[in-house]
N, C-alpha and C. Protein backbone atom coordinates (compact mmCIF):
# COMPACT_ATOMS: atom_id res chain seq x y z
N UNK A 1 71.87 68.85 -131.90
CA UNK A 1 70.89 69.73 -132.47
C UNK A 1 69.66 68.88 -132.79
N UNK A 2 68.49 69.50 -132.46
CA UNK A 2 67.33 68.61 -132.90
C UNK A 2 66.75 68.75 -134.10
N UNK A 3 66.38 67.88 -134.64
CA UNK A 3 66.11 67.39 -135.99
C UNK A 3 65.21 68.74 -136.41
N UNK A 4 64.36 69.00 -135.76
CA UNK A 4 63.38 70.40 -136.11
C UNK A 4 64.26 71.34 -136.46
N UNK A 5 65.37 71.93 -135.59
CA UNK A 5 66.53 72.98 -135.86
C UNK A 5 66.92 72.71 -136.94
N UNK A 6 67.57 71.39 -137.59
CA UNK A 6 68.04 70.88 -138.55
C UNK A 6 67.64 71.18 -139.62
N UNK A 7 65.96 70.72 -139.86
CA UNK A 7 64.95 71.18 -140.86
C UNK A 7 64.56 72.92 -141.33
N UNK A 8 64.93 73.13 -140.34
CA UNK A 8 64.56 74.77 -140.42
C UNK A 8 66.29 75.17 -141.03
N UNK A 9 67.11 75.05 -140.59
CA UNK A 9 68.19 75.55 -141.38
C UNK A 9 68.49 74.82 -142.42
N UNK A 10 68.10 73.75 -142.74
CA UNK A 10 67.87 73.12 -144.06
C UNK A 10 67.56 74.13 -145.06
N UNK A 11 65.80 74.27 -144.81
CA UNK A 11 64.84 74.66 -145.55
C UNK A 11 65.80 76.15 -145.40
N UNK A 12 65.76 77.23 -144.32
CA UNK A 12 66.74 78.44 -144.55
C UNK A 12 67.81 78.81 -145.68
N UNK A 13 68.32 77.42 -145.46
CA UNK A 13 69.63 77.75 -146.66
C UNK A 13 68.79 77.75 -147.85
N UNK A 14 68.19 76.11 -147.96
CA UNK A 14 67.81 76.06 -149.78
C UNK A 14 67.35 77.51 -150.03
N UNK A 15 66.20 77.93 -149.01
CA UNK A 15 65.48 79.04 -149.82
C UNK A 15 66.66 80.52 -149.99
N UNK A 16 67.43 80.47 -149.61
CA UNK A 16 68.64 81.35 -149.69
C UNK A 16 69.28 80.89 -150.97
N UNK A 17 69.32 79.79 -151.10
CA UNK A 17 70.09 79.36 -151.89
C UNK A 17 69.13 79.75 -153.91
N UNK A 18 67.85 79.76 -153.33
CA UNK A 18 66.50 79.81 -154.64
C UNK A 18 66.94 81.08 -155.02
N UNK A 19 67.16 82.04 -153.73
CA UNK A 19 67.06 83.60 -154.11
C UNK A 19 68.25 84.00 -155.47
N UNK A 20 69.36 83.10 -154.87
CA UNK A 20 70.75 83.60 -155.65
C UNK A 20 70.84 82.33 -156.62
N UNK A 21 69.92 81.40 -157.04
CA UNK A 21 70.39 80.32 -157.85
C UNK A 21 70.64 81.05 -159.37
N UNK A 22 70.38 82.33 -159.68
CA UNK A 22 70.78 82.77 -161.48
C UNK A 22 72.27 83.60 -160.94
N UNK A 23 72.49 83.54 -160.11
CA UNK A 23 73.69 84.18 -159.86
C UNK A 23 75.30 83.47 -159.75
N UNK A 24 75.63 82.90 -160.55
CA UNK A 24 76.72 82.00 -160.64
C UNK A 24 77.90 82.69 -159.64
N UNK A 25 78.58 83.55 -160.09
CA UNK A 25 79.44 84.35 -158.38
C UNK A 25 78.88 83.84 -157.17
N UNK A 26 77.84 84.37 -156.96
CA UNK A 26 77.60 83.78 -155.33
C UNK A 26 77.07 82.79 -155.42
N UNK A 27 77.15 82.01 -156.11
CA UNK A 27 76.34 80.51 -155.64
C UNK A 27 77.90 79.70 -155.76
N UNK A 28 79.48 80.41 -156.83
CA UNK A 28 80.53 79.72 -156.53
C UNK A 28 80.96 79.95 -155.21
N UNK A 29 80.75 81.51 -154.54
CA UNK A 29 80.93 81.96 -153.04
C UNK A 29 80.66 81.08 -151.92
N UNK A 30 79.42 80.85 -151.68
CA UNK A 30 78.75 79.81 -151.34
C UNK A 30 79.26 78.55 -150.98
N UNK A 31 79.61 77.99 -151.97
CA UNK A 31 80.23 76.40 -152.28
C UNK A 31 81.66 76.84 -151.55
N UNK A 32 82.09 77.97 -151.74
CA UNK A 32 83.79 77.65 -151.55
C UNK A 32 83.94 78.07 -149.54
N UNK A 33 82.79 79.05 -149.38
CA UNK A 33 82.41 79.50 -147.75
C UNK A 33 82.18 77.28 -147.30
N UNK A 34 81.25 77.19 -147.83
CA UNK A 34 80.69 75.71 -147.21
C UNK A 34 81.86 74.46 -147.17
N UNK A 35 82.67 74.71 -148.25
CA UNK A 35 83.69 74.03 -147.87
C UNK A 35 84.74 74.10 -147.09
N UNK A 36 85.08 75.35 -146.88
CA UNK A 36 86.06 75.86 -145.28
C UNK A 36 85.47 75.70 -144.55
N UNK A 37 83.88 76.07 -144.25
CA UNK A 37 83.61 75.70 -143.13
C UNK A 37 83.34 73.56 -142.59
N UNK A 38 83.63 73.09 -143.81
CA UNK A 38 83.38 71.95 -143.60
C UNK A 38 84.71 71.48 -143.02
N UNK A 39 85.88 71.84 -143.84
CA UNK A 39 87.01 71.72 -143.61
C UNK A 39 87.90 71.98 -142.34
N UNK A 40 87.21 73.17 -141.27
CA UNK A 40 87.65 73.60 -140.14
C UNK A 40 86.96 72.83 -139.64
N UNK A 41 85.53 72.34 -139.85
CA UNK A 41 84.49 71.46 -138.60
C UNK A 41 85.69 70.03 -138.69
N UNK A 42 86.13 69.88 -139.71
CA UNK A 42 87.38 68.17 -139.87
C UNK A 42 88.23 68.11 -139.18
N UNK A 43 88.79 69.34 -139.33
CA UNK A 43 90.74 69.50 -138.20
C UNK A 43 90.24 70.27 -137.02
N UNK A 44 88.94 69.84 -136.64
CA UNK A 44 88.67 70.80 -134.89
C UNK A 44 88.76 69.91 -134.01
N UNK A 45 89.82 69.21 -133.28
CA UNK A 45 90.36 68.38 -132.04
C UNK A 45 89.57 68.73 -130.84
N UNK A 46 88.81 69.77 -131.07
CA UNK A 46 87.89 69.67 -129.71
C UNK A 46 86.56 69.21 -130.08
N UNK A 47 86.15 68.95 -131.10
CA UNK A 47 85.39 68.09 -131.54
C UNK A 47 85.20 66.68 -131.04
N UNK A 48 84.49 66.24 -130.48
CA UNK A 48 84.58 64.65 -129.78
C UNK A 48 83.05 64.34 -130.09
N UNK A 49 82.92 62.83 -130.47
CA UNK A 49 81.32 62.15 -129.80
C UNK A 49 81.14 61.84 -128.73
N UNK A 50 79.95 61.91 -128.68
CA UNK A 50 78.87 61.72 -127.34
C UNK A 50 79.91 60.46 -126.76
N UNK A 51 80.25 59.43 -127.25
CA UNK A 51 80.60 58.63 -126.72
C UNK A 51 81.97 58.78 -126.00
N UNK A 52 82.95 59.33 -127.02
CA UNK A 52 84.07 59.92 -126.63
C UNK A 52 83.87 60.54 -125.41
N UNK A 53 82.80 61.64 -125.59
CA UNK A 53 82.85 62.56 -124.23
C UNK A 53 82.79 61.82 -122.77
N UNK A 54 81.71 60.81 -122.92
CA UNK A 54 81.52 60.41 -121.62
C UNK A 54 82.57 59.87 -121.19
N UNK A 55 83.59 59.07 -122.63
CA UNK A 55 85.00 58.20 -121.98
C UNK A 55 85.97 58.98 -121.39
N UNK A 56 86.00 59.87 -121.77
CA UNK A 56 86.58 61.17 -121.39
C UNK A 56 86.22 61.53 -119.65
N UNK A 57 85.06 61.49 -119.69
CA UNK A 57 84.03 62.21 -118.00
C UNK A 57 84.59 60.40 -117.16
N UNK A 58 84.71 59.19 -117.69
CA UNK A 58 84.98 58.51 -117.05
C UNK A 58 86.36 58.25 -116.33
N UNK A 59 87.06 58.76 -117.45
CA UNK A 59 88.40 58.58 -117.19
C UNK A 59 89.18 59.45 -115.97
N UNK A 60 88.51 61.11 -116.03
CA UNK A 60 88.60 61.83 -115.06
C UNK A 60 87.83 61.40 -113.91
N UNK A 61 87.30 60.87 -113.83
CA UNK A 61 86.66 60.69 -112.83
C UNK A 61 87.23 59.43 -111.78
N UNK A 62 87.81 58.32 -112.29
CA UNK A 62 88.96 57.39 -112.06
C UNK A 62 90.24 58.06 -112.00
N UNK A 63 90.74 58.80 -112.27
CA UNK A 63 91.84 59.37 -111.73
C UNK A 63 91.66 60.25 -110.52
N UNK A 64 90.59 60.86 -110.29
CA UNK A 64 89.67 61.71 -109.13
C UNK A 64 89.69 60.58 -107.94
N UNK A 65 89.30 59.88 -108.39
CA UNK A 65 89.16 58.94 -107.26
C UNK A 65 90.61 58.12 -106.55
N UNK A 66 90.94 58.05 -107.68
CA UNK A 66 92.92 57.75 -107.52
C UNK A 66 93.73 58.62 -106.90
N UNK A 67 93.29 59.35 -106.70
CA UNK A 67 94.22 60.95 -105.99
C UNK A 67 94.93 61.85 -107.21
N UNK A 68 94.44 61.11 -108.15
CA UNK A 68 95.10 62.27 -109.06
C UNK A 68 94.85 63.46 -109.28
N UNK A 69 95.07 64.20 -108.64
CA UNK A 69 94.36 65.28 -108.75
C UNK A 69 95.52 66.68 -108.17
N UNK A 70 94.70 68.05 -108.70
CA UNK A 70 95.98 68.88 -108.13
C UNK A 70 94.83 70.27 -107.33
N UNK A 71 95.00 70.39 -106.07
CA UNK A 71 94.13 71.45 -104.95
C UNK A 71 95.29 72.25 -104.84
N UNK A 72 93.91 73.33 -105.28
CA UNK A 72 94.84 74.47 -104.84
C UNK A 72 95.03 74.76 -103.35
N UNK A 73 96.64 75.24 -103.12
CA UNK A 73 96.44 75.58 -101.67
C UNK A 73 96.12 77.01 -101.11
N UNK A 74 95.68 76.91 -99.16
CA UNK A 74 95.33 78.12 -99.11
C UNK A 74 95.42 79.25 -99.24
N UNK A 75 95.11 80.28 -99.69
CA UNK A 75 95.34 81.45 -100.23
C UNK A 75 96.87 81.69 -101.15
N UNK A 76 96.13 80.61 -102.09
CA UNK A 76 96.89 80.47 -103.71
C UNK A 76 96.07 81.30 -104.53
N UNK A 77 96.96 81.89 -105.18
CA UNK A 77 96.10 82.93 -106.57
C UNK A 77 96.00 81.86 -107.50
N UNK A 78 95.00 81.86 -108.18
CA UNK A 78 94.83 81.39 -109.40
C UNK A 78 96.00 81.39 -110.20
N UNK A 79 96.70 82.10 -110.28
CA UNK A 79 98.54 82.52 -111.48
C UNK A 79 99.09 81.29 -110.69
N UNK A 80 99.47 81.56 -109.33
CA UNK A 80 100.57 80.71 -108.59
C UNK A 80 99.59 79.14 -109.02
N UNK A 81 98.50 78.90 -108.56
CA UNK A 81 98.13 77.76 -108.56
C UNK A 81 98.67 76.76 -109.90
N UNK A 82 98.27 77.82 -111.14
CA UNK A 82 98.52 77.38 -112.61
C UNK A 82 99.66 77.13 -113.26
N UNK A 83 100.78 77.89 -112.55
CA UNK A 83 102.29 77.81 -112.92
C UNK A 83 102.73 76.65 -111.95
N UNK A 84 101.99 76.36 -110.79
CA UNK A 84 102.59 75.25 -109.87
C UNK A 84 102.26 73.99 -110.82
N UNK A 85 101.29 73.70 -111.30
CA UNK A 85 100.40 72.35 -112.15
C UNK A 85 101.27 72.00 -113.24
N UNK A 86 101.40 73.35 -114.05
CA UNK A 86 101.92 73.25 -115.11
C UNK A 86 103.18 72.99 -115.68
């Protein structure tokens, strides 16, 4: 995400946050929404870094080249192909 996007949902929340600051309920709402969602962004395994990813794009790509690999054959359905791999 670019830093501009960043700033703008920054500034979005606080001022969301100005509207409801005398409102103790939703500003505990708030806090307890931001922490599940922090908490699901922690235990999400498809979550990877930039760096990860590419080790990832390298690694497939060395096994590609190794023959590792699985082609579907001719006039294989997609079902048959997936139950054959799997």
């Amino acid at each position: 995400m670019s830093t501009t996007a960043t700033n703008t949902y920054c500034a979005d929340i606080l001022r969301s946050l100005g509207a409801i600051s005398d409102n103790e309920s939703a500003l505990a709402r708030v806090a307890k929404y931001v922490r599940r969602v922090v908490k699901e962004q922690e235990n999400d395994p498809s979550l990877m870094t930039e760096e990860e990813y590419f080790a990832m794009l390298d690694r497939s790509e060395e096994e590609a080249l190794q023959g590792k690999v699985h082609k579907m054959l001719p006039d294989e359905s997609l079902d048959d192909f997936l139950k054959r791999v799997s």
